[in-house]
C-alpha atoms as a PDB file:
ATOM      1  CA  UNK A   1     -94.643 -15.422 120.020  1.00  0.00           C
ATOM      2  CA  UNK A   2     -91.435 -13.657 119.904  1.00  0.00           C
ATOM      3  CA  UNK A   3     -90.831 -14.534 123.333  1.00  0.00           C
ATOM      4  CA  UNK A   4     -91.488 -18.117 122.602  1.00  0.00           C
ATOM      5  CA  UNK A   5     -88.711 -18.379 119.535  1.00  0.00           C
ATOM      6  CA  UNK A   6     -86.325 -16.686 121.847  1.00  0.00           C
ATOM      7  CA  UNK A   7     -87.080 -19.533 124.613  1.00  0.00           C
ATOM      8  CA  UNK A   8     -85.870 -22.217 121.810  1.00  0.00           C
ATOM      9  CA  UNK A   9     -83.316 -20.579 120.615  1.00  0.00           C
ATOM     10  CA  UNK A  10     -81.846 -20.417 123.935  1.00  0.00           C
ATOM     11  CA  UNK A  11     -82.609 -24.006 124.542  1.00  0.00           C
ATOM     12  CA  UNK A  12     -81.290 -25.563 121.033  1.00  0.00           C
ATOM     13  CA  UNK A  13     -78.069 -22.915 121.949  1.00  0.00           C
ATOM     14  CA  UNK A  14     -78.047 -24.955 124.962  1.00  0.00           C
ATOM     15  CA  UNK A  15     -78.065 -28.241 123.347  1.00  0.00           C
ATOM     16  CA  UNK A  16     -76.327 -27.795 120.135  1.00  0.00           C
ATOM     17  CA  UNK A  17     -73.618 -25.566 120.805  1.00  0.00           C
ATOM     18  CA  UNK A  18     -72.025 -28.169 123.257  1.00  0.00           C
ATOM     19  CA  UNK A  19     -72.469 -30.779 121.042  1.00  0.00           C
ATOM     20  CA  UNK A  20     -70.652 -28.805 118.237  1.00  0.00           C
ATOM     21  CA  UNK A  21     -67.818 -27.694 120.282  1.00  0.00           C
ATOM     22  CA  UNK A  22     -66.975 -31.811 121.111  1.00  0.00           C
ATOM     23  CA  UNK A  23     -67.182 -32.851 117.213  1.00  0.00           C
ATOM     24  CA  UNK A  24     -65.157 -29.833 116.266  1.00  0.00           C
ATOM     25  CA  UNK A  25     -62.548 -29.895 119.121  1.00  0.00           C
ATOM     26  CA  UNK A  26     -61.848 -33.421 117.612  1.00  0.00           C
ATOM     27  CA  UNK A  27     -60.122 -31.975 114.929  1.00  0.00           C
ATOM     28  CA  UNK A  28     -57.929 -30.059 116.990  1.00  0.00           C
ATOM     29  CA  UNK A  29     -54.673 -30.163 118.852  1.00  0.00           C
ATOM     30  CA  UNK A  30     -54.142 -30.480 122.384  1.00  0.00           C
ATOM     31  CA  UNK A  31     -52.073 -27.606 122.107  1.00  0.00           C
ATOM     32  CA  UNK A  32     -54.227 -25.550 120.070  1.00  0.00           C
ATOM     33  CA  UNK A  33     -57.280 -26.143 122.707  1.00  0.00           C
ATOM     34  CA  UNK A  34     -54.594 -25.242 125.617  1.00  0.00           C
ATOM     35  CA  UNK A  35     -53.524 -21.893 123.745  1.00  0.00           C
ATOM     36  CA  UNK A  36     -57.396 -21.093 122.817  1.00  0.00           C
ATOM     37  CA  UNK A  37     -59.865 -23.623 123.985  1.00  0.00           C
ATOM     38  CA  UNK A  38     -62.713 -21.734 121.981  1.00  0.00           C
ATOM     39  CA  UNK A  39     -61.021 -21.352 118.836  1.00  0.00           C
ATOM     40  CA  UNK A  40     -61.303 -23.206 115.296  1.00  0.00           C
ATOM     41  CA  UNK A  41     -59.192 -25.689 113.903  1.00  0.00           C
ATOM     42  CA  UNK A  42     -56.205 -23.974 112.243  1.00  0.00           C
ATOM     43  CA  UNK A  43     -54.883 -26.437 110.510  1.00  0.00           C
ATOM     44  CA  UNK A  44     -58.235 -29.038 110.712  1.00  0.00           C
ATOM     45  CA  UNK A  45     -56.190 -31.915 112.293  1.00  0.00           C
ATOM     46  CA  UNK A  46     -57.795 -35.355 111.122  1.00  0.00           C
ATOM     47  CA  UNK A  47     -55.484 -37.841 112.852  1.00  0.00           C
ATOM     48  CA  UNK A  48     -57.591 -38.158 115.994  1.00  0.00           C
ATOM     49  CA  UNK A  49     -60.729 -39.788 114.223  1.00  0.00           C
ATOM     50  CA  UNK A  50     -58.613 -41.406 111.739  1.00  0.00           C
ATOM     51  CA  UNK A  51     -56.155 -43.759 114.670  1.00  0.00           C
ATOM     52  CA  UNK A  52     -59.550 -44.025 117.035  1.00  0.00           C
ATOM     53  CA  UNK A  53     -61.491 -45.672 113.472  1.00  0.00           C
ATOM     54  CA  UNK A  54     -58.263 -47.838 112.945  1.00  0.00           C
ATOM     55  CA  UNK A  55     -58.184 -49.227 116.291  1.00  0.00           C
ATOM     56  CA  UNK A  56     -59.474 -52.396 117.647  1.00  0.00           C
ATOM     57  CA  UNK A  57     -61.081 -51.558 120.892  1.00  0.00           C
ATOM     58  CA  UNK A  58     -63.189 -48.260 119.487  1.00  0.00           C
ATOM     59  CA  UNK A  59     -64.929 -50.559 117.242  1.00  0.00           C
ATOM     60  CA  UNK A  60     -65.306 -53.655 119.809  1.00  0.00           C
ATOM     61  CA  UNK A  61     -66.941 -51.170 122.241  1.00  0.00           C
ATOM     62  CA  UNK A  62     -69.379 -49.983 119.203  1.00  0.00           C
ATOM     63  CA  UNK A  63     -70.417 -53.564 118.741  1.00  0.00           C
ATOM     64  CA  UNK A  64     -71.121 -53.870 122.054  1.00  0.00           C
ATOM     65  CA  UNK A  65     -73.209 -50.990 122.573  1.00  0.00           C
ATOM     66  CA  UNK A  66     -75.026 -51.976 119.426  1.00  0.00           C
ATOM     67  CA  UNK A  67     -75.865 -55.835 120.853  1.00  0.00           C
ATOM     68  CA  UNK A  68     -77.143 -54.396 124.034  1.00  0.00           C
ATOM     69  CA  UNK A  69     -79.546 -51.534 122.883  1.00  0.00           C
ATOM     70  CA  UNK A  70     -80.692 -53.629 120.169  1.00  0.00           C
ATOM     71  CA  UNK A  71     -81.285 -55.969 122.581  1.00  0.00           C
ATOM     72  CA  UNK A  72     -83.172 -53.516 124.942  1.00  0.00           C
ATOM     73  CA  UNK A  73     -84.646 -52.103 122.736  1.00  0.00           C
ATOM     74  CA  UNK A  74     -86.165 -55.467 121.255  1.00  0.00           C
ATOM     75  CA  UNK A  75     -87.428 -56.785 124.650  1.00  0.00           C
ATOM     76  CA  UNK A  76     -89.130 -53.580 125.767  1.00  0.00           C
ATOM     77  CA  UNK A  77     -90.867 -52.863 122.386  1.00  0.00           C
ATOM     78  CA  UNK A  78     -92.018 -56.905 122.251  1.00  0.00           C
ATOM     79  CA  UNK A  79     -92.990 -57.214 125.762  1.00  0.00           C
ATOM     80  CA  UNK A  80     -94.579 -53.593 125.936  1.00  0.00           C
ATOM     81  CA  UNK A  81     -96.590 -53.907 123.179  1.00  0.00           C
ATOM     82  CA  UNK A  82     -98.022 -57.192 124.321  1.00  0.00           C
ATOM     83  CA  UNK A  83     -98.948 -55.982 127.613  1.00  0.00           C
ATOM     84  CA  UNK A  84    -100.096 -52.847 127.003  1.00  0.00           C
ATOM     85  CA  UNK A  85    -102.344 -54.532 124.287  1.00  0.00           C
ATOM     86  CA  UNK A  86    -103.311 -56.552 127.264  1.00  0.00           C
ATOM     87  CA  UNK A  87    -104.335 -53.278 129.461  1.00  0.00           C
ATOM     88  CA  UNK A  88    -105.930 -51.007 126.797  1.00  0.00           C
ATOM     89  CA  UNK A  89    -108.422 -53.957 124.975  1.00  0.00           C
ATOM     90  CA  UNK A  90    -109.136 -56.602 128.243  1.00  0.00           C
ATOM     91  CA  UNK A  91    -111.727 -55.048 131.052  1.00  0.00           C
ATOM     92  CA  UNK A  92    -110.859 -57.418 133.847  1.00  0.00           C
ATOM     93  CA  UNK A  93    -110.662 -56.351 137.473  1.00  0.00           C
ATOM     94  CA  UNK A  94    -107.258 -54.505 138.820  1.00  0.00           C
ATOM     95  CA  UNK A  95    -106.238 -53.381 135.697  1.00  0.00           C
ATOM     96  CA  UNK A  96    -105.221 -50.037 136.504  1.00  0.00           C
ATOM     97  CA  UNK A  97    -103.653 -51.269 139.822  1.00  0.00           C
ATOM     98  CA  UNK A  98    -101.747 -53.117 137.400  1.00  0.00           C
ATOM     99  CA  UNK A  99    -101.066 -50.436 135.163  1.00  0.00           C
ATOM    100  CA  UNK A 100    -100.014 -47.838 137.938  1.00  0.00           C
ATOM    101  CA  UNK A 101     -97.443 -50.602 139.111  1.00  0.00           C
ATOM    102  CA  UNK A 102     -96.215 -50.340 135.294  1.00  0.00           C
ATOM    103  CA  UNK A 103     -95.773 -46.846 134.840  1.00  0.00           C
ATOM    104  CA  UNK A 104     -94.654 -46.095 138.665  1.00  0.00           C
ATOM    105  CA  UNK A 105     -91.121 -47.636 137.639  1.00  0.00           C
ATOM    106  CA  UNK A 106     -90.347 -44.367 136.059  1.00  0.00           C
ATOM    107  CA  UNK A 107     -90.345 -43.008 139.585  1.00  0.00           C
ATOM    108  CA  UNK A 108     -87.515 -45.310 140.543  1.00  0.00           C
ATOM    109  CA  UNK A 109     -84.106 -44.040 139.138  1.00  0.00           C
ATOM    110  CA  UNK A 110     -81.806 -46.434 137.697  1.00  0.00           C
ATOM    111  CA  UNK A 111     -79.221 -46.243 141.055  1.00  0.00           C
ATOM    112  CA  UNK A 112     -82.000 -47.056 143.605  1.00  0.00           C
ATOM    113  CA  UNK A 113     -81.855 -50.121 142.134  1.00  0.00           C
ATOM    114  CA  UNK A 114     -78.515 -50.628 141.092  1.00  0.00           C
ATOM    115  CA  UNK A 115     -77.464 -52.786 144.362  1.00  0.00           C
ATOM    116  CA  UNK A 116     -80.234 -54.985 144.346  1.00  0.00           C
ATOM    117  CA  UNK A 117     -79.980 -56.182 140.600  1.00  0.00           C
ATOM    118  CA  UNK A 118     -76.236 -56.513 140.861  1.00  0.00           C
ATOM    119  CA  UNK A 119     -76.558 -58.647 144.008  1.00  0.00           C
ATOM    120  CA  UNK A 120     -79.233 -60.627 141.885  1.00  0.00           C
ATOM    121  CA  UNK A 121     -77.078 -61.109 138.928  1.00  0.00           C
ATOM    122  CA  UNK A 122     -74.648 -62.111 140.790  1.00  0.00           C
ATOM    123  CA  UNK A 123     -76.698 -64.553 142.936  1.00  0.00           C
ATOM    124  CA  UNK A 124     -77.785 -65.620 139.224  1.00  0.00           C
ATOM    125  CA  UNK A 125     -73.890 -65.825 137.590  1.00  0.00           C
ATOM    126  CA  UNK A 126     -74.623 -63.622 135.381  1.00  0.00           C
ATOM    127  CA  UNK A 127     -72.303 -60.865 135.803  1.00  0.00           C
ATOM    128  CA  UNK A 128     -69.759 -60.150 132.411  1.00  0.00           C
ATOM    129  CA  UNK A 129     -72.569 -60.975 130.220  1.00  0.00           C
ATOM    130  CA  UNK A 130     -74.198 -58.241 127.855  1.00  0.00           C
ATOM    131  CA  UNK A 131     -77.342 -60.299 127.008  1.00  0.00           C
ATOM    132  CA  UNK A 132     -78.346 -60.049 130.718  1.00  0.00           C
ATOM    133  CA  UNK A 133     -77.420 -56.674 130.504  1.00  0.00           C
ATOM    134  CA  UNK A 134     -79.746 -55.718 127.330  1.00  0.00           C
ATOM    135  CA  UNK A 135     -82.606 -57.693 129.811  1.00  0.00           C
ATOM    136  CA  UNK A 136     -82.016 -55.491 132.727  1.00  0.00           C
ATOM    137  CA  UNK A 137     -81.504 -52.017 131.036  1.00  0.00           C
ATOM    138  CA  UNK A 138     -85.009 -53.128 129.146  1.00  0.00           C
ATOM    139  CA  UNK A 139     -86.820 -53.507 132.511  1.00  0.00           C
ATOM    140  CA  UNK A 140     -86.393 -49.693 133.132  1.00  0.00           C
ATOM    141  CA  UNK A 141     -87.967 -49.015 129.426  1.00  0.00           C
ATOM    142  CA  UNK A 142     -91.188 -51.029 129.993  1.00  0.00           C
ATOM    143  CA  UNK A 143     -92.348 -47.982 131.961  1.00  0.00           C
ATOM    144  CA  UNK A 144     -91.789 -45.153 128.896  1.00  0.00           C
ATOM    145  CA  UNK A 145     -93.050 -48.165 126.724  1.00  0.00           C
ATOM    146  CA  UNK A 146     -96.230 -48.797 128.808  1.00  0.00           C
ATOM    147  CA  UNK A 147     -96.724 -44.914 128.996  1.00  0.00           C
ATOM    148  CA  UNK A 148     -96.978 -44.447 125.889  1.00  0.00           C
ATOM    149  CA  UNK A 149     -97.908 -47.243 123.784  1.00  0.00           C
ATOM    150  CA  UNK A 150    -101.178 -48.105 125.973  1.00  0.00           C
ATOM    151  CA  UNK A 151    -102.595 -44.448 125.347  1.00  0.00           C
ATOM    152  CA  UNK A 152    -102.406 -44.882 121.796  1.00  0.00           C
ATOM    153  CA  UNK A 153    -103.674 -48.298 121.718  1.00  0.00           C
ATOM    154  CA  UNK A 154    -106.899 -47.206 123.860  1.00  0.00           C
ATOM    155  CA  UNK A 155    -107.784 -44.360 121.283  1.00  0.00           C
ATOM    156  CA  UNK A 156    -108.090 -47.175 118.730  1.00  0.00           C
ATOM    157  CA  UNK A 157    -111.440 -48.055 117.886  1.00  0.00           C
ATOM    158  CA  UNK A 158    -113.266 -50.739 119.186  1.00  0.00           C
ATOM    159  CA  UNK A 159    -115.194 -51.317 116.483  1.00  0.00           C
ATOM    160  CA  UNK A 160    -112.278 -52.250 114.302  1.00  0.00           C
ATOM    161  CA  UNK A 161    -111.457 -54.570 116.665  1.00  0.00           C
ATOM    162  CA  UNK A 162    -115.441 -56.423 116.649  1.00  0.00           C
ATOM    163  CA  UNK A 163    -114.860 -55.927 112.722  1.00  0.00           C
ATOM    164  CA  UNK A 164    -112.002 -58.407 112.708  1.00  0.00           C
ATOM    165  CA  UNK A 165    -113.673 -60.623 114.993  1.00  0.00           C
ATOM    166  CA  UNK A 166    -116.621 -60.972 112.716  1.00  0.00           C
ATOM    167  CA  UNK A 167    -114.298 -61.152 109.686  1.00  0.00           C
ATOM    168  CA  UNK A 168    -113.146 -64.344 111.227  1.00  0.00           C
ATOM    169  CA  UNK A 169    -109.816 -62.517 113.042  1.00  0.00           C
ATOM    170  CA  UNK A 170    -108.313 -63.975 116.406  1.00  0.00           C
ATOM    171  CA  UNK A 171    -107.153 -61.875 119.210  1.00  0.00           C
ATOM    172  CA  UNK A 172    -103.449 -61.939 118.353  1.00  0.00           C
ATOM    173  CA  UNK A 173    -104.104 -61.883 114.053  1.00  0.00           C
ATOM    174  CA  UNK A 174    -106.057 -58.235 115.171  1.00  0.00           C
ATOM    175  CA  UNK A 175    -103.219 -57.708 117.531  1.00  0.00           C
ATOM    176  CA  UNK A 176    -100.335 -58.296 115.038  1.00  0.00           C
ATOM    177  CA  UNK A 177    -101.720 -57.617 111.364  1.00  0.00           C
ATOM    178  CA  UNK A 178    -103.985 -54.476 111.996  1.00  0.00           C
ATOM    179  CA  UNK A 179    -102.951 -52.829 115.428  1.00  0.00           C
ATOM    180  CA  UNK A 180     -99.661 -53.248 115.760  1.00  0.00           C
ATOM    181  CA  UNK A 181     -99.152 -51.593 112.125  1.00  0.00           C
ATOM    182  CA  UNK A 182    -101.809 -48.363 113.323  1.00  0.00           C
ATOM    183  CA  UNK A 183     -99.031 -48.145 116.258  1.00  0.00           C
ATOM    184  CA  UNK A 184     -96.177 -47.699 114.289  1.00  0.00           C
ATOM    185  CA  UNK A 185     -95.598 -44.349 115.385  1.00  0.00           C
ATOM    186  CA  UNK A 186     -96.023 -45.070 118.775  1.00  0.00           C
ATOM    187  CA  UNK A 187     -93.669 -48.024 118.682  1.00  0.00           C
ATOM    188  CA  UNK A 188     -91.138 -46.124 117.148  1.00  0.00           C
ATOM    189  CA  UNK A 189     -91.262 -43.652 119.462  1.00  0.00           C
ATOM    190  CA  UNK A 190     -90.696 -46.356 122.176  1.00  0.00           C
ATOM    191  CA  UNK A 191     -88.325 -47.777 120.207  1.00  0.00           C
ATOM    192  CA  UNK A 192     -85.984 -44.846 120.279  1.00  0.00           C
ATOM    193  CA  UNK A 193     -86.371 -44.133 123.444  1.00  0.00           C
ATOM    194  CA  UNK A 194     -85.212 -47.247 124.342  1.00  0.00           C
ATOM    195  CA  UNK A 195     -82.161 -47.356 122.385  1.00  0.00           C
ATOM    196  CA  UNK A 196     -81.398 -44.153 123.290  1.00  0.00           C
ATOM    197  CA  UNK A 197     -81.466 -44.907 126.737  1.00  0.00           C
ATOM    198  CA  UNK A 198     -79.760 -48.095 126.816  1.00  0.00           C
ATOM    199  CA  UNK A 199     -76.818 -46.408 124.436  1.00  0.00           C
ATOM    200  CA  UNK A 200     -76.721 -43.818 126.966  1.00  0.00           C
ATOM    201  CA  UNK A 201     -75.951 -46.226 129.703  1.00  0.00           C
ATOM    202  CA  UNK A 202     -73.253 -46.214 132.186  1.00  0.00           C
ATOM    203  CA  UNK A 203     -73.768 -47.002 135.440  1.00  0.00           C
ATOM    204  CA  UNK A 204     -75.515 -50.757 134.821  1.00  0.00           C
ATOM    205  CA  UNK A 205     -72.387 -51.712 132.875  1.00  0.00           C
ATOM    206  CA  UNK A 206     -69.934 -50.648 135.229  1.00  0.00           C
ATOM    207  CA  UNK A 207     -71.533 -52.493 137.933  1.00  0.00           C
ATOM    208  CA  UNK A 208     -71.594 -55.759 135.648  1.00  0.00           C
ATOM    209  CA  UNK A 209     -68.820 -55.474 134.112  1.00  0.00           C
ATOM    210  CA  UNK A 210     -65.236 -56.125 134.884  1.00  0.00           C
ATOM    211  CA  UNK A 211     -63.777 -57.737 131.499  1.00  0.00           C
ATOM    212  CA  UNK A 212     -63.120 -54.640 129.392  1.00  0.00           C
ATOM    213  CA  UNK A 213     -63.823 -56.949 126.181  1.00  0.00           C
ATOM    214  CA  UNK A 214     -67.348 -56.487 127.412  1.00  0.00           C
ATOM    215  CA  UNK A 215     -67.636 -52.401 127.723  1.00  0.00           C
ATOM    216  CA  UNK A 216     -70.063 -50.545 125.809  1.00  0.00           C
ATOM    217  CA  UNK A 217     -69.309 -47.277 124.616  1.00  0.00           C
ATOM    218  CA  UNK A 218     -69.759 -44.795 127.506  1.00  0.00           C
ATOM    219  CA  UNK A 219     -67.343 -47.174 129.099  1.00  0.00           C
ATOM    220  CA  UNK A 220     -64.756 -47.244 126.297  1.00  0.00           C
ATOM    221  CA  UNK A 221     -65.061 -43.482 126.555  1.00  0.00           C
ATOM    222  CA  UNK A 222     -63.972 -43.471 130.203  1.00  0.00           C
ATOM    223  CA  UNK A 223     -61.341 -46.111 129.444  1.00  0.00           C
ATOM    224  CA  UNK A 224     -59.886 -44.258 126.596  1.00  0.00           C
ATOM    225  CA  UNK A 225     -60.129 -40.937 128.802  1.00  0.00           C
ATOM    226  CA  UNK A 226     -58.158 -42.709 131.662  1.00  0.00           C
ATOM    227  CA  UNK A 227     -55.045 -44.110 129.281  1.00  0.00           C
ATOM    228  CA  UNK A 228     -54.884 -40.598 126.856  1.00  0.00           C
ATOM    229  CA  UNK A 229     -55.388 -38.453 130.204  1.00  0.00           C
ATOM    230  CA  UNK A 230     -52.806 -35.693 128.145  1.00  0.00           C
ATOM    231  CA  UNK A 231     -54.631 -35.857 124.565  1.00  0.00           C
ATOM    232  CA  UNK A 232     -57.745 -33.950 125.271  1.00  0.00           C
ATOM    233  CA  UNK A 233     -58.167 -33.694 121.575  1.00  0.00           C
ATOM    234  CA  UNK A 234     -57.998 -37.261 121.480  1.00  0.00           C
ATOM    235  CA  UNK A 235     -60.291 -37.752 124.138  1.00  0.00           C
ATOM    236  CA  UNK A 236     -63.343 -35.014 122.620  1.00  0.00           C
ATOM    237  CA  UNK A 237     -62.605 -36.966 118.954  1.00  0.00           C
ATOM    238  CA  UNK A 238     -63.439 -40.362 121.063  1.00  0.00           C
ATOM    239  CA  UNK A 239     -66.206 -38.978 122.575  1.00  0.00           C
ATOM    240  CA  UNK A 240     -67.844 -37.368 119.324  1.00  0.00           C
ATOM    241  CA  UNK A 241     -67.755 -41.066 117.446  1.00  0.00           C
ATOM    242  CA  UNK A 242     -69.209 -42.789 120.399  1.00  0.00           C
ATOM    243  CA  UNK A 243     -72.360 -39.842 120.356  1.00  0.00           C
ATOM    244  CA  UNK A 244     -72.666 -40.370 116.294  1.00  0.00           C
ATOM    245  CA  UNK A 245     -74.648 -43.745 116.150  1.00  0.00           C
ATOM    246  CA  UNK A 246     -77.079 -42.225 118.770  1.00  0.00           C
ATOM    247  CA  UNK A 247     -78.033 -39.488 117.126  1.00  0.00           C
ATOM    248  CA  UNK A 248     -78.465 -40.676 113.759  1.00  0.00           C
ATOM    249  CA  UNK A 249     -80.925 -43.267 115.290  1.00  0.00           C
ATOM    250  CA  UNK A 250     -82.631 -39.705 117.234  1.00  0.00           C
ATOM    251  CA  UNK A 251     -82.638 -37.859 113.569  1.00  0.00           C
ATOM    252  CA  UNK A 252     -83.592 -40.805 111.404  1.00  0.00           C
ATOM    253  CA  UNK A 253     -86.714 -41.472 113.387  1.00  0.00           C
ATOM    254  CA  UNK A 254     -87.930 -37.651 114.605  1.00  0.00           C
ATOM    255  CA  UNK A 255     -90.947 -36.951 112.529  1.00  0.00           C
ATOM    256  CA  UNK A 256     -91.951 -40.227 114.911  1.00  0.00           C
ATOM    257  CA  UNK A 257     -91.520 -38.750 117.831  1.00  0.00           C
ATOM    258  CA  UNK A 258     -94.073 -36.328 117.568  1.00  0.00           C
ATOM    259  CA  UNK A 259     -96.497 -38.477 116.076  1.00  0.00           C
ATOM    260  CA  UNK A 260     -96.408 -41.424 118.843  1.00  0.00           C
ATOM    261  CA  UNK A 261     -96.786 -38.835 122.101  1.00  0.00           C
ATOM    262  CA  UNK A 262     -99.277 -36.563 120.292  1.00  0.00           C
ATOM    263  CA  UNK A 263    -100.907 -39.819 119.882  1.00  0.00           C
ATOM    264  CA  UNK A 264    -100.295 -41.008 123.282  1.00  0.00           C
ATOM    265  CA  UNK A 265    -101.572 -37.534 124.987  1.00  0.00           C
ATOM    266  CA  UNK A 266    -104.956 -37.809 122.248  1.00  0.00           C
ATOM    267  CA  UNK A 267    -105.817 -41.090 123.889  1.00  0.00           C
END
């Protein structure tokens, strides 16, 4: 047991203490990081979240980020739920073919594919446009949402399901009133991980994007980084407010987390 703390303390170190060091460094100098790039704030300068909060583009990117992961996260909680309702009740023949092709996508990182979509977006004119982008970042978080959502639907009863029926119940009344709400951990978990992922995002919207009224955050984070190369207080302050919304989504919705893959594994 000892041995097993000491393992997570050395991973949360891992995690945490970078995390710290960016939110703190924002309320720094550029020339107090140059003369001791490890120390604390001495004074605790606020200026560089205060002029990144008052400007324009900080908040444009925000609301950008926020249209496409709620947008991802929408489509691949709607559409995942559907189908792996689909392949977890229905006995039909290829239906773990057709689940294996599912889940496989999470085999296939995001730049394998990265040519291809671009080339059909463009083919497709839909290039500069963040709602195609929220459809294309949900296509890689069907797979996470298939994982884990038809598990948990499987190690629902059946009987509850012939219960329904009897009680007079469709397919999709069962589907939407009484198993959707037993999944709620499960779908949260999905949920999250597909906002998370989607918020997270940089590569899709650089290839898609070339109007910078369009960039999401870890875009406006680069763009920011490029025109304050010299204000590396600046830059850690910029980067600290675009990794807030994130992780208050993460801590908001943690006891979930747990639930929906414990769930997941059980069935």
């Amino acid at each position: 047991m000892p041995l097993t703390y000491l393992v997570c303390l050395v991973l949360i170190g891992i995690t945490v203490v970078p995390l710290l060091y960016v939110f703190i460094s924002g309320f720094r100098t550029s020339a107090q990081l140059n003369a001791n790039p490890t120390g604390i704030p001495d004074p605790w300068v606020w200026s560089n979240y205060s002029q990144i909060l008052s400007t324009a583009p900080f908040w444009q990117f925000l609301g950008n980020s926020t249209l496409v992961a709620t947008e991802c996260t929408v489509i691949a909680v709607v559409l995942g739920s559907m189908a792996a309702y689909g392949l977890s009740r229905y006995v039909f023949r290829g239906r773990e073919f057709f689940y294996t092709v599912f889940v496989s996508g999470i085999l296939f990182p995001i730049g394998v594919a990265a040519l291809p979509l671009y080339l059909l977006l463009q083919r497709l004119s839909l290039l500069d446009n963040p709602l195609a982008l929220g459809v294309a970042e949900a296509a890689f978080a069907l797979p996470f949402t298939m994982l884990i959502l038809r598990p948990f639907m499987r190690a629902i009863p059946g009987e509850l399901e012939e219960a329904a029926m009897v009680e007079g119940a469709s397919r999709f009344r069962f589907f939407w009133q009484i198993l959707l709400p037993l999944c709620r951990p499960a779908l949260i978990t999905v949920a999250l991980l597909a906002f998370v992922q989607s918020w997270n995002q940089y590569l899709l919207p650089l290839l898609m994007f070339t109007t910078s009224s369009h960039f999401t955050l870890p875009l406006g984070v680069y763009t920011y980084q490029t025109e304050f190369t010299e204000n590396t207080a600046a830059i850690l302050a910029f980067t600290a407010l675009a990794a807030i919304p994130a992780l208050a989504v993460f801590m908001f919705a943690e006891r979930y987390i747990v639930a929906g893959a414990a769930g997941a594994v059980k069935g």
